[in-house]
Each structure stands twice: as structure tokens, then as C-alpha cells.
PDB file of N, CA and C in Angstrom:
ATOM      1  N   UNK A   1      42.605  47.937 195.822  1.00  0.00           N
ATOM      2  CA  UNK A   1      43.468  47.169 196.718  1.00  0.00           C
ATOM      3  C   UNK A   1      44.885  47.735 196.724  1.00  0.00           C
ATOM      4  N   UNK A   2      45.316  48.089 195.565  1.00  0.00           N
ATOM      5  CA  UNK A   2      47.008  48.749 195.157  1.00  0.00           C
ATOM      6  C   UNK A   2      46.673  50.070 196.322  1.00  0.00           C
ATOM      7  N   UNK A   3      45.822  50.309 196.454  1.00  0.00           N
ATOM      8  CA  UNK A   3      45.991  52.402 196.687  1.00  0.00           C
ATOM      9  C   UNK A   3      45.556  52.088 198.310  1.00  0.00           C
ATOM     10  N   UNK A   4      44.813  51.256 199.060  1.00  0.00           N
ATOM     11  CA  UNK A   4      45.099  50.571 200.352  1.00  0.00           C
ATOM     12  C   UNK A   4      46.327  50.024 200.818  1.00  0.00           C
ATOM     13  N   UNK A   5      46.958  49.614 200.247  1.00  0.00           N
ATOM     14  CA  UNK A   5      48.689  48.820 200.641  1.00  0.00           C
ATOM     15  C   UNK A   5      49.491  49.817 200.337  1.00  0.00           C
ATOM     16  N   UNK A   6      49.223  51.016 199.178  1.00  0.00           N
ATOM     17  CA  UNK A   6      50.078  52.085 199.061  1.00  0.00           C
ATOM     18  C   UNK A   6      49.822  53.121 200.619  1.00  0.00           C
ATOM     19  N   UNK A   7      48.791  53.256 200.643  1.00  0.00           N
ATOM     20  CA  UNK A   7      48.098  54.310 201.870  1.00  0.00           C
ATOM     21  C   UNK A   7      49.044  53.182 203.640  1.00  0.00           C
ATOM     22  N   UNK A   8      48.872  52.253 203.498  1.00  0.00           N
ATOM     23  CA  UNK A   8      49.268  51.354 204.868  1.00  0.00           C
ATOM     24  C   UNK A   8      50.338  51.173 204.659  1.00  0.00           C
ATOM     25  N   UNK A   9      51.724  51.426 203.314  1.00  0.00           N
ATOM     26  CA  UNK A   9      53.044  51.384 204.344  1.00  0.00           C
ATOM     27  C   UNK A   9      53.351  52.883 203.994  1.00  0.00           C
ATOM     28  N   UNK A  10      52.525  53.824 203.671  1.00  0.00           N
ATOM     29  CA  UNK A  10      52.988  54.989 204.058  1.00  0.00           C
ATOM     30  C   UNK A  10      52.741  55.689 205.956  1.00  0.00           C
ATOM     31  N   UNK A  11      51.724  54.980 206.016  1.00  0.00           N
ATOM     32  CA  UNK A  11      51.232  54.889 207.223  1.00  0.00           C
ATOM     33  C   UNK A  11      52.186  54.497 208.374  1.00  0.00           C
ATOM     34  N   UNK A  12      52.704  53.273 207.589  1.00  0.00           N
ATOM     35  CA  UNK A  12      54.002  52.260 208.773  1.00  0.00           C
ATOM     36  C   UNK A  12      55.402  52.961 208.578  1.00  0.00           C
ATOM     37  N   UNK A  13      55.235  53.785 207.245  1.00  0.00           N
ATOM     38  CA  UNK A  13      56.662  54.540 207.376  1.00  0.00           C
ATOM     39  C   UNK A  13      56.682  55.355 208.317  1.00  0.00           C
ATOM     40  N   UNK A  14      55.629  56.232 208.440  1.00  0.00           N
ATOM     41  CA  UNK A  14      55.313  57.375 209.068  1.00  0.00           C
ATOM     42  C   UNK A  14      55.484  57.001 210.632  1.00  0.00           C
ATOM     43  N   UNK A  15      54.938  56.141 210.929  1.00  0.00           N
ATOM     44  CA  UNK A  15      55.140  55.504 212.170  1.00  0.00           C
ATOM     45  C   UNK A  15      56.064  55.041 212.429  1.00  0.00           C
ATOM     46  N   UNK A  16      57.009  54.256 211.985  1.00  0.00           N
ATOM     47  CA  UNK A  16      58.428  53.596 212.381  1.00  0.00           C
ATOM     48  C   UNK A  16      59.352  55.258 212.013  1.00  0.00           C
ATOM     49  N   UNK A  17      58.712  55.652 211.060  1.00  0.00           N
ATOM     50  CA  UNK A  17      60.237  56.969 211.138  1.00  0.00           C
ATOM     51  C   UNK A  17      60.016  57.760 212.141  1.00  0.00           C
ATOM     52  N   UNK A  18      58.939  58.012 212.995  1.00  0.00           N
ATOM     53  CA  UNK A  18      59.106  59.149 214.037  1.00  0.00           C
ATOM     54  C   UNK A  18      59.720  58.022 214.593  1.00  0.00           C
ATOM     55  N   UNK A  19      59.511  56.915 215.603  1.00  0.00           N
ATOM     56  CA  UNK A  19      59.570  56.227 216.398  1.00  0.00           C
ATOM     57  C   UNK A  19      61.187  56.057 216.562  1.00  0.00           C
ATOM     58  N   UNK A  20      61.887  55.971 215.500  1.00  0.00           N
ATOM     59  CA  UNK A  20      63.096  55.922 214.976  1.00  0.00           C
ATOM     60  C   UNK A  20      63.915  57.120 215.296  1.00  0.00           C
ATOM     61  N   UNK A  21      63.262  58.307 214.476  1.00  0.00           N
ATOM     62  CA  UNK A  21      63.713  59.744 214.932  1.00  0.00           C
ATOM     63  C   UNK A  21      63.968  60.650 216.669  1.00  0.00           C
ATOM     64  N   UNK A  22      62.590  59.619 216.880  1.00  0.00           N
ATOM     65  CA  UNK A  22      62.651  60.183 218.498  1.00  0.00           C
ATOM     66  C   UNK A  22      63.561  59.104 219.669  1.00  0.00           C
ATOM     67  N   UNK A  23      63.560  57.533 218.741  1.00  0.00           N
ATOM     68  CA  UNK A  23      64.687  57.104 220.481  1.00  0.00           C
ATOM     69  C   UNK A  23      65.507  57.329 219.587  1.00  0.00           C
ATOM     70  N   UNK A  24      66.516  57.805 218.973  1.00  0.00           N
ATOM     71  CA  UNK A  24      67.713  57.779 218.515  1.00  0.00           C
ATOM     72  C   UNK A  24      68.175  59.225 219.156  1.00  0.00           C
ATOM     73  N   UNK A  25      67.031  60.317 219.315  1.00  0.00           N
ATOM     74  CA  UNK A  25      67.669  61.368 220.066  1.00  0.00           C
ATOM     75  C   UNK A  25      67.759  61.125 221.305  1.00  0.00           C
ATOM     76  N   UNK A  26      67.488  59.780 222.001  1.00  0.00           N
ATOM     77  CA  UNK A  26      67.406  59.991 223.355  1.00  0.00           C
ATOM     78  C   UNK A  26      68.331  60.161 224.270  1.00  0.00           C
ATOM     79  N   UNK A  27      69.723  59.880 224.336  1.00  0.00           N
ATOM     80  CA  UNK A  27      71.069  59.729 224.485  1.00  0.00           C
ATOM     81  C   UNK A  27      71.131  61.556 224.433  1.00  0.00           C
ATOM     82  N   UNK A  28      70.457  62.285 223.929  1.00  0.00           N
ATOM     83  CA  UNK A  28      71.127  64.122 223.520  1.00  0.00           C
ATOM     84  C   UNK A  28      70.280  64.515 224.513  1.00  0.00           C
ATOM     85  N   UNK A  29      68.823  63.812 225.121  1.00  0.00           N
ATOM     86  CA  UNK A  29      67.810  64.888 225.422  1.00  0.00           C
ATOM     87  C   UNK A  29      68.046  64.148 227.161  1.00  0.00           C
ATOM     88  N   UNK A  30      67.780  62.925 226.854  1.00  0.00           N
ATOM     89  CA  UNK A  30      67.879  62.610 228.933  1.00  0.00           C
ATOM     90  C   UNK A  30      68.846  62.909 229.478  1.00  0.00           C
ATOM     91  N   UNK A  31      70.038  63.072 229.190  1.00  0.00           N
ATOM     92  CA  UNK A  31      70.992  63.499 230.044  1.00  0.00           C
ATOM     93  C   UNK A  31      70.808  64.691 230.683  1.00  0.00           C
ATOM     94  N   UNK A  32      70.096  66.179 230.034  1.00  0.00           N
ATOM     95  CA  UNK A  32      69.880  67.248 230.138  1.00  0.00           C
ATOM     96  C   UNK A  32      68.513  67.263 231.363  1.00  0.00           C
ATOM     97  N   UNK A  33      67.239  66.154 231.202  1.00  0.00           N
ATOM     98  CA  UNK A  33      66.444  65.833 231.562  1.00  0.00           C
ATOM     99  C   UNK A  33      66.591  65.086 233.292  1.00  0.00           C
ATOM    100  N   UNK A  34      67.601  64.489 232.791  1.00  0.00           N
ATOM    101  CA  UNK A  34      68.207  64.222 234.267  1.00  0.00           C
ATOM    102  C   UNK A  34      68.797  65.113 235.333  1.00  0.00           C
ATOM    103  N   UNK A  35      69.465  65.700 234.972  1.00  0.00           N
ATOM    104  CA  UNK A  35      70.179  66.694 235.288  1.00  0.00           C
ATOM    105  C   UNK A  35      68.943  67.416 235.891  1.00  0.00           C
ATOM    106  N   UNK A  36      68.355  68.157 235.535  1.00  0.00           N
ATOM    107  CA  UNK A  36      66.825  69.121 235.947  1.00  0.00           C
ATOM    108  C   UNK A  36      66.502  68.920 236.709  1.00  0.00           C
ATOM    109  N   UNK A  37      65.872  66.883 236.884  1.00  0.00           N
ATOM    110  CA  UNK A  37      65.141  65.778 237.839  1.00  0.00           C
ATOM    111  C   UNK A  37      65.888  65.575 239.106  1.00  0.00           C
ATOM    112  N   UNK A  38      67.139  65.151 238.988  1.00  0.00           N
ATOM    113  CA  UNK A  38      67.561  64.853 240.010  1.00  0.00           C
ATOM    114  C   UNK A  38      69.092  65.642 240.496  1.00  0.00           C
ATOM    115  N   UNK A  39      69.193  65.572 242.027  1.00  0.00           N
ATOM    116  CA  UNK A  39      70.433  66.230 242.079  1.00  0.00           C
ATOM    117  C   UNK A  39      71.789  65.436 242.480  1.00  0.00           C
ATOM    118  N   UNK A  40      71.623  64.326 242.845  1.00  0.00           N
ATOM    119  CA  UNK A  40      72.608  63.238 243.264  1.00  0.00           C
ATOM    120  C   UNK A  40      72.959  62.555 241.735  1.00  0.00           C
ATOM    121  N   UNK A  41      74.514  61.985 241.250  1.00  0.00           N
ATOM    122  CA  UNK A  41      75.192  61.600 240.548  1.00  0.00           C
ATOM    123  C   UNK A  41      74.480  59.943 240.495  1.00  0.00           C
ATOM    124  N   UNK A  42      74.290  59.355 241.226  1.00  0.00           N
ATOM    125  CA  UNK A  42      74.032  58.066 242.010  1.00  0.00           C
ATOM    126  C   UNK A  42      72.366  57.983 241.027  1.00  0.00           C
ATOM    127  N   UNK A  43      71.336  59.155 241.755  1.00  0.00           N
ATOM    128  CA  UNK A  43      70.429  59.111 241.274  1.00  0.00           C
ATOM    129  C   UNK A  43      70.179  59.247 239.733  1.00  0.00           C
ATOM    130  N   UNK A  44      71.240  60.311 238.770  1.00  0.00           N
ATOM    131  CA  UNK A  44      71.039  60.073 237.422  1.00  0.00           C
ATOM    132  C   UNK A  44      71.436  58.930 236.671  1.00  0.00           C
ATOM    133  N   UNK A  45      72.446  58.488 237.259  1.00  0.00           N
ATOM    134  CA  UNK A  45      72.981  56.631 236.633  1.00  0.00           C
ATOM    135  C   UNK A  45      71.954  56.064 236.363  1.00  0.00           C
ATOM    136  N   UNK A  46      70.908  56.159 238.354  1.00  0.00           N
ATOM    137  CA  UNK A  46      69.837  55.258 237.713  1.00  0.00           C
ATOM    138  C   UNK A  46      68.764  55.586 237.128  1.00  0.00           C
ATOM    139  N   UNK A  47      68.967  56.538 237.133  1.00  0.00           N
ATOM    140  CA  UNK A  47      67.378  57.029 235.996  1.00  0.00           C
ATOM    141  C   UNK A  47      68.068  56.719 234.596  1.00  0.00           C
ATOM    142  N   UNK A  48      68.968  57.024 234.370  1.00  0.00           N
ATOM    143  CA  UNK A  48      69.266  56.697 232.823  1.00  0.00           C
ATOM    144  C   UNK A  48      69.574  55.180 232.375  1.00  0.00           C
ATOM    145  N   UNK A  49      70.175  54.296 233.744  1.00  0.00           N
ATOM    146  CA  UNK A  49      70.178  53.056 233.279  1.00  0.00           C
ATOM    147  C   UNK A  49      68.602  52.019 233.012  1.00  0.00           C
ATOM    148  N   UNK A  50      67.696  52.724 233.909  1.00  0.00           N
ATOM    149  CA  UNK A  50      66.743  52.130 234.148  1.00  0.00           C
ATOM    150  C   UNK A  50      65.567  52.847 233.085  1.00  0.00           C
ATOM    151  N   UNK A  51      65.684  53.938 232.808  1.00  0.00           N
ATOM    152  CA  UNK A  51      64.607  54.724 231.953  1.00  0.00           C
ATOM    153  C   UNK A  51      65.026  53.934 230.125  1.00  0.00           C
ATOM    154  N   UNK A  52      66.208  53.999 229.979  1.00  0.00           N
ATOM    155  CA  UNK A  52      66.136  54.166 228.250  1.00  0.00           C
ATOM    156  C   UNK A  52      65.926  52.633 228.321  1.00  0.00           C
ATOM    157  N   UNK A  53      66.162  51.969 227.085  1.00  0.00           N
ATOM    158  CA  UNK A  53      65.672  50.352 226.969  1.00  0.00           C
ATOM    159  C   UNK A  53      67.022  49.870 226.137  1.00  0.00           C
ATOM    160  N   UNK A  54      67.665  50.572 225.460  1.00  0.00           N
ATOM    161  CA  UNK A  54      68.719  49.439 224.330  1.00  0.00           C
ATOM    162  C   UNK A  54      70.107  50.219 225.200  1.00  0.00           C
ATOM    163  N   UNK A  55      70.994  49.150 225.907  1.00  0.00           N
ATOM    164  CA  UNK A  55      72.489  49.001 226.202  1.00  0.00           C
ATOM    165  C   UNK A  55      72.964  50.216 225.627  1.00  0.00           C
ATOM    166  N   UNK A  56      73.103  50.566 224.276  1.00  0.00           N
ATOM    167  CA  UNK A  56      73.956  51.160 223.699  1.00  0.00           C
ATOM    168  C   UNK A  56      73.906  53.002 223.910  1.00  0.00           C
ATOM    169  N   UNK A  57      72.136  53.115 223.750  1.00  0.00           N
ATOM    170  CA  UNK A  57      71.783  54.325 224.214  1.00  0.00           C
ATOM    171  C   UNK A  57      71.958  54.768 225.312  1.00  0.00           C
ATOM    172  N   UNK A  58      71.614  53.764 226.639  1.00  0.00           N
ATOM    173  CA  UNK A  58      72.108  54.062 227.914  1.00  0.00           C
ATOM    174  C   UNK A  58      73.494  54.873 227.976  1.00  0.00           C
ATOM    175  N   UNK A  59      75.053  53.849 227.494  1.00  0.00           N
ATOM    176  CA  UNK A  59      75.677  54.455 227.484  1.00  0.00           C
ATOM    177  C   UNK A  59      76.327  55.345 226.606  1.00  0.00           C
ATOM    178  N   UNK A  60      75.399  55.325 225.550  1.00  0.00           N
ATOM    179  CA  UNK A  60      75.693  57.451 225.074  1.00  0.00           C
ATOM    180  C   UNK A  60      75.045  58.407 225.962  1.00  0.00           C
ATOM    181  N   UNK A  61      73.906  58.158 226.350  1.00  0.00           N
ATOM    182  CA  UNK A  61      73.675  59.299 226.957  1.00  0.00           C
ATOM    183  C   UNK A  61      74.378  59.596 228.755  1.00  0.00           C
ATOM    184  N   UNK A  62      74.860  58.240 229.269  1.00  0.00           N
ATOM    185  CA  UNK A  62      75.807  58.577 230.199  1.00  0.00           C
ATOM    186  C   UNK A  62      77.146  59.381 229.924  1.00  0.00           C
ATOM    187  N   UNK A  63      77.553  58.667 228.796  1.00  0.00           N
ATOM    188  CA  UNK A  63      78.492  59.587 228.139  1.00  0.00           C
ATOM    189  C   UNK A  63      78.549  61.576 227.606  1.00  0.00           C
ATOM    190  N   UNK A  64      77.725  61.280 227.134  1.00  0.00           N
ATOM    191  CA  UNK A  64      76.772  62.955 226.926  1.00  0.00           C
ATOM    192  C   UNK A  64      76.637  63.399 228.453  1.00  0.00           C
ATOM    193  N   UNK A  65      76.403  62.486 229.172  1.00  0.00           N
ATOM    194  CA  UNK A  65      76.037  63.753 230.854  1.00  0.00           C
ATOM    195  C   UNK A  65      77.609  63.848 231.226  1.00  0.00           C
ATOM    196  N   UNK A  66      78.191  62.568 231.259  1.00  0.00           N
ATOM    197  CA  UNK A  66      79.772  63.042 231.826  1.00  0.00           C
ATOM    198  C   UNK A  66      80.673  63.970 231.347  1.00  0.00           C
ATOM    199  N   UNK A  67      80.325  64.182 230.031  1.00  0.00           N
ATOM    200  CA  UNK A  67      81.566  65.639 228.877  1.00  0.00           C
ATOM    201  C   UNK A  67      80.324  66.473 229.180  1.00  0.00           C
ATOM    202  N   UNK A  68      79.155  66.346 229.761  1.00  0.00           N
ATOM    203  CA  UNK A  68      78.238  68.233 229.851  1.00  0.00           C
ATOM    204  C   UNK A  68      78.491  68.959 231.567  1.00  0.00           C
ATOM    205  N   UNK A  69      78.583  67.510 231.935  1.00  0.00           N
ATOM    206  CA  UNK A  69      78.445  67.866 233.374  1.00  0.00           C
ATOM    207  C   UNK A  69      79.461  67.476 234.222  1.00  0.00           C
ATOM    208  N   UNK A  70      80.512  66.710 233.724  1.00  0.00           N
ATOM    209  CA  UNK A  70      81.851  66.192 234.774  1.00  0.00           C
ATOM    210  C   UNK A  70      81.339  65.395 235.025  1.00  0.00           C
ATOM    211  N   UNK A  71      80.508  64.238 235.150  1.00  0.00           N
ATOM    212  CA  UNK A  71      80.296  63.658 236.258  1.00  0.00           C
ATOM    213  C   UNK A  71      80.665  61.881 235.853  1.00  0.00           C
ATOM    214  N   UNK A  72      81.781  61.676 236.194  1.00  0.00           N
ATOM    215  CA  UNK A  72      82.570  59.988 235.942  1.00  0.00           C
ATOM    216  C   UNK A  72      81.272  59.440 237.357  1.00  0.00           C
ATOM    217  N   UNK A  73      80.654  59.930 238.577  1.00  0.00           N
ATOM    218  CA  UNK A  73      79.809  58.916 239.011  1.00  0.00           C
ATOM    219  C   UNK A  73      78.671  58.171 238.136  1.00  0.00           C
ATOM    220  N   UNK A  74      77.918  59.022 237.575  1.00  0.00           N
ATOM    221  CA  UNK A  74      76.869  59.049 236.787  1.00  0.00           C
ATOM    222  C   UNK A  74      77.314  58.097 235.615  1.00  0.00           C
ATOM    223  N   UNK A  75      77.813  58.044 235.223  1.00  0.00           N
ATOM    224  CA  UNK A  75      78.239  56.943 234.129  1.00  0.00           C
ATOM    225  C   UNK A  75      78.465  55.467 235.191  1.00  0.00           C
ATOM    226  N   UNK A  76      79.399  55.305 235.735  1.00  0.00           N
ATOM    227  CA  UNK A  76      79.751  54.112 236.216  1.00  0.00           C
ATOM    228  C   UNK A  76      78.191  53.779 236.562  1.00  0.00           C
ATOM    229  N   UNK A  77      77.597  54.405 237.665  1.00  0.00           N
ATOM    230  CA  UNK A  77      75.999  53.991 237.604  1.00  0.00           C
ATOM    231  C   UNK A  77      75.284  53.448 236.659  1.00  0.00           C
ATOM    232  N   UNK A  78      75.144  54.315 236.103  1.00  0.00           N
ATOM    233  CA  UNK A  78      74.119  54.017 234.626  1.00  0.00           C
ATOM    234  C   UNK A  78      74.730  53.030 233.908  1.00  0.00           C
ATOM    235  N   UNK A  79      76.203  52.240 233.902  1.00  0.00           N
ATOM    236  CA  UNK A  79      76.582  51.233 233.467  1.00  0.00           C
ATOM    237  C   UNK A  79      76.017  49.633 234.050  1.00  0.00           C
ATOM    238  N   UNK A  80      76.571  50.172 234.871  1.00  0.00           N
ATOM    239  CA  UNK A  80      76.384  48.922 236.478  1.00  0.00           C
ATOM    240  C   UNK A  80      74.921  48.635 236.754  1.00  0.00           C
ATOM    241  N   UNK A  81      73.783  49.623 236.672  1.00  0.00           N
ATOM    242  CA  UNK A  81      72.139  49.787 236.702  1.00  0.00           C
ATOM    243  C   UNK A  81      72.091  48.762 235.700  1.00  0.00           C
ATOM    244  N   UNK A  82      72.865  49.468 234.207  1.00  0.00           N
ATOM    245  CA  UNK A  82      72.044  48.479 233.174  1.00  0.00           C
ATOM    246  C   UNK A  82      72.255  47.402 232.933  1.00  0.00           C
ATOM    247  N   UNK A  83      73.561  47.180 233.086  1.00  0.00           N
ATOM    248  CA  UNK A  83      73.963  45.682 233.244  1.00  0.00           C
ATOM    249  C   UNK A  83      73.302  44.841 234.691  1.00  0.00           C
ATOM    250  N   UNK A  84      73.416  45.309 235.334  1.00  0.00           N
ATOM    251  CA  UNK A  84      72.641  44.358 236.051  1.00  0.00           C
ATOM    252  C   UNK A  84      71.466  44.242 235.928  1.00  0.00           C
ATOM    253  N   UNK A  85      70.640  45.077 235.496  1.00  0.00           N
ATOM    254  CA  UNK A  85      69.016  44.976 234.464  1.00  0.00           C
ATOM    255  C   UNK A  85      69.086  43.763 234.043  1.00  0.00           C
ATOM    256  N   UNK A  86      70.287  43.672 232.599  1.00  0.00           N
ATOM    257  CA  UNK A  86      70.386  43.006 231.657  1.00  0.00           C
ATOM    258  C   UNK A  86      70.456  41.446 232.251  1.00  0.00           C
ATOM    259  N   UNK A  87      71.382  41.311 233.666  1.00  0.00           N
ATOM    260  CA  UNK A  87      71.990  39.907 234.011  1.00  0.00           C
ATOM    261  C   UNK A  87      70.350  39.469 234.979  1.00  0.00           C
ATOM    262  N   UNK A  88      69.702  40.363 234.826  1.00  0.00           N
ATOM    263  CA  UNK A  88      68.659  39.666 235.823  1.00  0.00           C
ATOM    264  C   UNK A  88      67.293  39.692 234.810  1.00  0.00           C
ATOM    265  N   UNK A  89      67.403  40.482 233.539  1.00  0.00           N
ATOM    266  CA  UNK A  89      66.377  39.908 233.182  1.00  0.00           C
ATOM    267  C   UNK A  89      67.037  38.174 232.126  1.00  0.00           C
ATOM    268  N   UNK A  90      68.177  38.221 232.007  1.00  0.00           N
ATOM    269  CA  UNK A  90      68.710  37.226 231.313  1.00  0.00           C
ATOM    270  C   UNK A  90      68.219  35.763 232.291  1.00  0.00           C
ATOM    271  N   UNK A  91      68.451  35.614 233.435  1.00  0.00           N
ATOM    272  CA  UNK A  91      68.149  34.773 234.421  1.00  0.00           C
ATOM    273  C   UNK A  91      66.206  34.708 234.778  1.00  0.00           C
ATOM    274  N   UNK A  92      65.736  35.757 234.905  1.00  0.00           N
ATOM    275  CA  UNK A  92      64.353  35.786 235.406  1.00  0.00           C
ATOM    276  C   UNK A  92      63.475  34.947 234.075  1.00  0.00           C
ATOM    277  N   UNK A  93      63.570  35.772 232.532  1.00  0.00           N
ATOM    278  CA  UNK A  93      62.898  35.529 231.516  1.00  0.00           C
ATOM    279  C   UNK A  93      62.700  33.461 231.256  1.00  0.00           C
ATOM    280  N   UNK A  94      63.997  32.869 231.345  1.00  0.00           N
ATOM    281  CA  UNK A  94      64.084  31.665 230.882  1.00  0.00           C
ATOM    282  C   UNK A  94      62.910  30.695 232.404  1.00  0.00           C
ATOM    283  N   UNK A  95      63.415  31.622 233.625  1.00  0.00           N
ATOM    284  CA  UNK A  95      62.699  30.739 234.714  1.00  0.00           C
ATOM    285  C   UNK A  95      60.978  31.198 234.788  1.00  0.00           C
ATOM    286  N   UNK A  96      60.740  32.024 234.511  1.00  0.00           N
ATOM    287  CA  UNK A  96      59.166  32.494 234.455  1.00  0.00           C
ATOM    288  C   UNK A  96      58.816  31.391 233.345  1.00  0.00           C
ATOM    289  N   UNK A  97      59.221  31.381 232.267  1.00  0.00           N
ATOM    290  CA  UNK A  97      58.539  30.518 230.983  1.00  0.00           C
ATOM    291  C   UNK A  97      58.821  29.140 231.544  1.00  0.00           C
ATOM    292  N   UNK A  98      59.669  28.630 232.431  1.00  0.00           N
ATOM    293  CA  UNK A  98      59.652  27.316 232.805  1.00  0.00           C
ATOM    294  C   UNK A  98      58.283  27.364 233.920  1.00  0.00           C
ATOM    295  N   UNK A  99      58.483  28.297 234.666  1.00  0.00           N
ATOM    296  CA  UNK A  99      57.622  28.045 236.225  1.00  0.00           C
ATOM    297  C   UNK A  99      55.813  28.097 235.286  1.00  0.00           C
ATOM    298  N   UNK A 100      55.691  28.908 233.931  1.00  0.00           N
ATOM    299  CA  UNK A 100      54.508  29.197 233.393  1.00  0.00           C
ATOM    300  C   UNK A 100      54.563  27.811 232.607  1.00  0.00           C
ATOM    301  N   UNK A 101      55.383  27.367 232.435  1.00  0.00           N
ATOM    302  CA  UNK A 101      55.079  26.089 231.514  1.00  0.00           C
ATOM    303  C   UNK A 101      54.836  24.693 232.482  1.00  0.00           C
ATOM    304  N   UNK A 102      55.387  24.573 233.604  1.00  0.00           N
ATOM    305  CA  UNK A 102      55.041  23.436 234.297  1.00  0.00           C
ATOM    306  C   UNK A 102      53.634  23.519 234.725  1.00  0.00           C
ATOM    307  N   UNK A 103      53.474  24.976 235.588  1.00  0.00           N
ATOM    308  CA  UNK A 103      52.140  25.312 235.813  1.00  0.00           C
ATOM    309  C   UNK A 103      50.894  24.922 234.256  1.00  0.00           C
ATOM    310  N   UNK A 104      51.393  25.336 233.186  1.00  0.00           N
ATOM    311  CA  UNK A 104      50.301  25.058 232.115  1.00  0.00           C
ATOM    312  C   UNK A 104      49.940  23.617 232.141  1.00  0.00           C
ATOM    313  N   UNK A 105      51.104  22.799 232.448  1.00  0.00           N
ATOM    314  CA  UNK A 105      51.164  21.641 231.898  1.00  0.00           C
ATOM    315  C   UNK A 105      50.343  20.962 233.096  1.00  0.00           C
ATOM    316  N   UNK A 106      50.652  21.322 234.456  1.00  0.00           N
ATOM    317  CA  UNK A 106      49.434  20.726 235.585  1.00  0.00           C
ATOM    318  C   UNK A 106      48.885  21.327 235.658  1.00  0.00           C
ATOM    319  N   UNK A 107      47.816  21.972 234.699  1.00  0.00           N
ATOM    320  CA  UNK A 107      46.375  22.309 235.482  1.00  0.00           C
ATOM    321  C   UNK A 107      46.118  21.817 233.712  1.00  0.00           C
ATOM    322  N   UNK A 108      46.800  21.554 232.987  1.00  0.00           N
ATOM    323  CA  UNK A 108      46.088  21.120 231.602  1.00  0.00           C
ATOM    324  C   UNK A 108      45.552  19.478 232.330  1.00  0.00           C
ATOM    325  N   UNK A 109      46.521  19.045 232.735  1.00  0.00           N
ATOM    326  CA  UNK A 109      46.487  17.471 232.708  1.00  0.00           C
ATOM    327  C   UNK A 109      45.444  17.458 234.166  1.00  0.00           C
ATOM    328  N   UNK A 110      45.093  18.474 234.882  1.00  0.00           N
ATOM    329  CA  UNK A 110      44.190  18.121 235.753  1.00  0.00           C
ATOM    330  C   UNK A 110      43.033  18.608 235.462  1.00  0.00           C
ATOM    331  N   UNK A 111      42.686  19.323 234.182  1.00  0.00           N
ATOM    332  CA  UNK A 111      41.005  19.829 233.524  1.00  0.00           C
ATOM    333  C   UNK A 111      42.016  19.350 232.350  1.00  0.00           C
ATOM    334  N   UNK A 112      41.011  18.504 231.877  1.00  0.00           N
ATOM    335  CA  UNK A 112      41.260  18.094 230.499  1.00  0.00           C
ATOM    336  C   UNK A 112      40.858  18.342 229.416  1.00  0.00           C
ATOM    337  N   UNK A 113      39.447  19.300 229.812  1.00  0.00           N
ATOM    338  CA  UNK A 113      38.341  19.955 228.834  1.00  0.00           C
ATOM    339  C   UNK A 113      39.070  21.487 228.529  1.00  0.00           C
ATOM    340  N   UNK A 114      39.637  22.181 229.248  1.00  0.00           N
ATOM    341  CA  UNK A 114      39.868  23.241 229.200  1.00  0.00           C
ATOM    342  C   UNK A 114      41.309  23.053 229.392  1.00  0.00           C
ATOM    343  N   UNK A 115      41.904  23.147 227.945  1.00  0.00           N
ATOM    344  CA  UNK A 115      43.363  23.009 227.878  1.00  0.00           C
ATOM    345  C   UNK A 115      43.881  24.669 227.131  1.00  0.00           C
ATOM    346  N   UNK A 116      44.975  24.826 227.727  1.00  0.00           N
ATOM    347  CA  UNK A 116      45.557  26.170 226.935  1.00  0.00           C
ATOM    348  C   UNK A 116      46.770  25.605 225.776  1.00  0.00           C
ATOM    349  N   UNK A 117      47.186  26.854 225.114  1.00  0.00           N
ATOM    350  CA  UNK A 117      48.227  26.410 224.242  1.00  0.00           C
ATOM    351  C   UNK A 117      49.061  26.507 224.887  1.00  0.00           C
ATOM    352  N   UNK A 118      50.248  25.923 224.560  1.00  0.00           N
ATOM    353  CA  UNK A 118      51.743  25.890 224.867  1.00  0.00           C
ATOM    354  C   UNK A 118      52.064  26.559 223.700  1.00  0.00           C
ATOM    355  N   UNK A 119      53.242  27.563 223.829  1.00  0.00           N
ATOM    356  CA  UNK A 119      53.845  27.686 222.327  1.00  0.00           C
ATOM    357  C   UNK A 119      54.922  27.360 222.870  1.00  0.00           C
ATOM    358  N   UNK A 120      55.558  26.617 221.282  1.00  0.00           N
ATOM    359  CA  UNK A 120      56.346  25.296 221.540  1.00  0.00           C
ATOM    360  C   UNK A 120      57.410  26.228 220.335  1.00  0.00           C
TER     361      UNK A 120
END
């Protein structure tokens, strides 16, 4: 049992440290990646606001394209993309779990045999 739990968090190390290793470079490698992809300033904002996933990376690697490549459009984009990501999934997330929870709650109370969970 010891040499199974030793073998499974070497396993989960191994796995969280690439996972770790590779988005932390992502900010060095998409900017370059963008650049290749697209040729409009407009268009790399939004590939970089919309491609990476954590706020902070977005804007390093906007930052990294504007000192490689000049480009002050490409940043303001990729700012403005992600924040408004952010303000619309902030608004969408709370109303889906309401519109999924009223819905659970009338079709529970109209089949009474076949009820789902709520997580509460």
C-alpha cells in the first residue's frame, strides 16, 4: 500500500510539474505565435486575450508582444478582450445556475419519481 501512494504522488508530481512548467511559459511563447498567425494588431489582442485563461498571463504576454514588436494596439486589445471575458463570464455564471436551478426545481416538483440533485 506505502509503494502505491509513493508511485501516485510521484505520478501527480509529474503531472502538475509539466502542467505548471508549460502555462507559466505561455506569456514567452504566444506572443511570438501570434505574431506568425495573424497580421492585424486588433487580431493578436484577441487571440491572446481570448486563447490564454489566467488575467495575469494574458497581460505578460501582451506585454512581451509590445517590447518585441512595438505594438501599444495589441496590448490595449488583449486587455479590453480579457476583461470583458471576465465581466461577462462574472454576470452569465451566477444567471445559468439560477435559470438551471429553477428549471431543476420545476420539472423535480412536476415528476416526483425522478428527482435530480441540487447541489446546495
Amino acid at each position: 500500500l506505502k509503494e502505491k501512494m509513493i508511485i501516485m504522488c510521484l505520478i501527480c508530481l509529474f503531472i502538475f510539474g509539466n502542467y505548471i512548467c508549460f502555462t507559466c511559459y505561455l506569456p514567452l511563447r504566444y506572443p511570438y505565435l501570434a505574431h506568425a498567425m495573424f497580421g492585424l494588431s486588433e487580431q493578436v489582442g484577441i487571440f491572446l486575450g481570448l486563447s490564454i485563461h489566467d488575467t495575469s498571463q494574458v497581460m505578460a504576454a501582451a506585454l512581451t508582444y509590445r517590447e518585441a514588436f512595438d505594438d501599444e494596439v495589441a496590448l490595449k486589445t488583449a486587455a479590453v478582450t480579457k476583461l470583458t471575458r471576465n465581466v461577462f463570464l462574472a454576470t452569465v455564471i451566477p444567471a445559468l445556475a439560477w435559470h438551471s436551478r429553477t428549471t431543476t426545481t420545476a420539472s423535480s416538483s412536476s415528476s416526483s419519481s425522478l428527482s435530480s440533485p441540487i447541489i446546495r
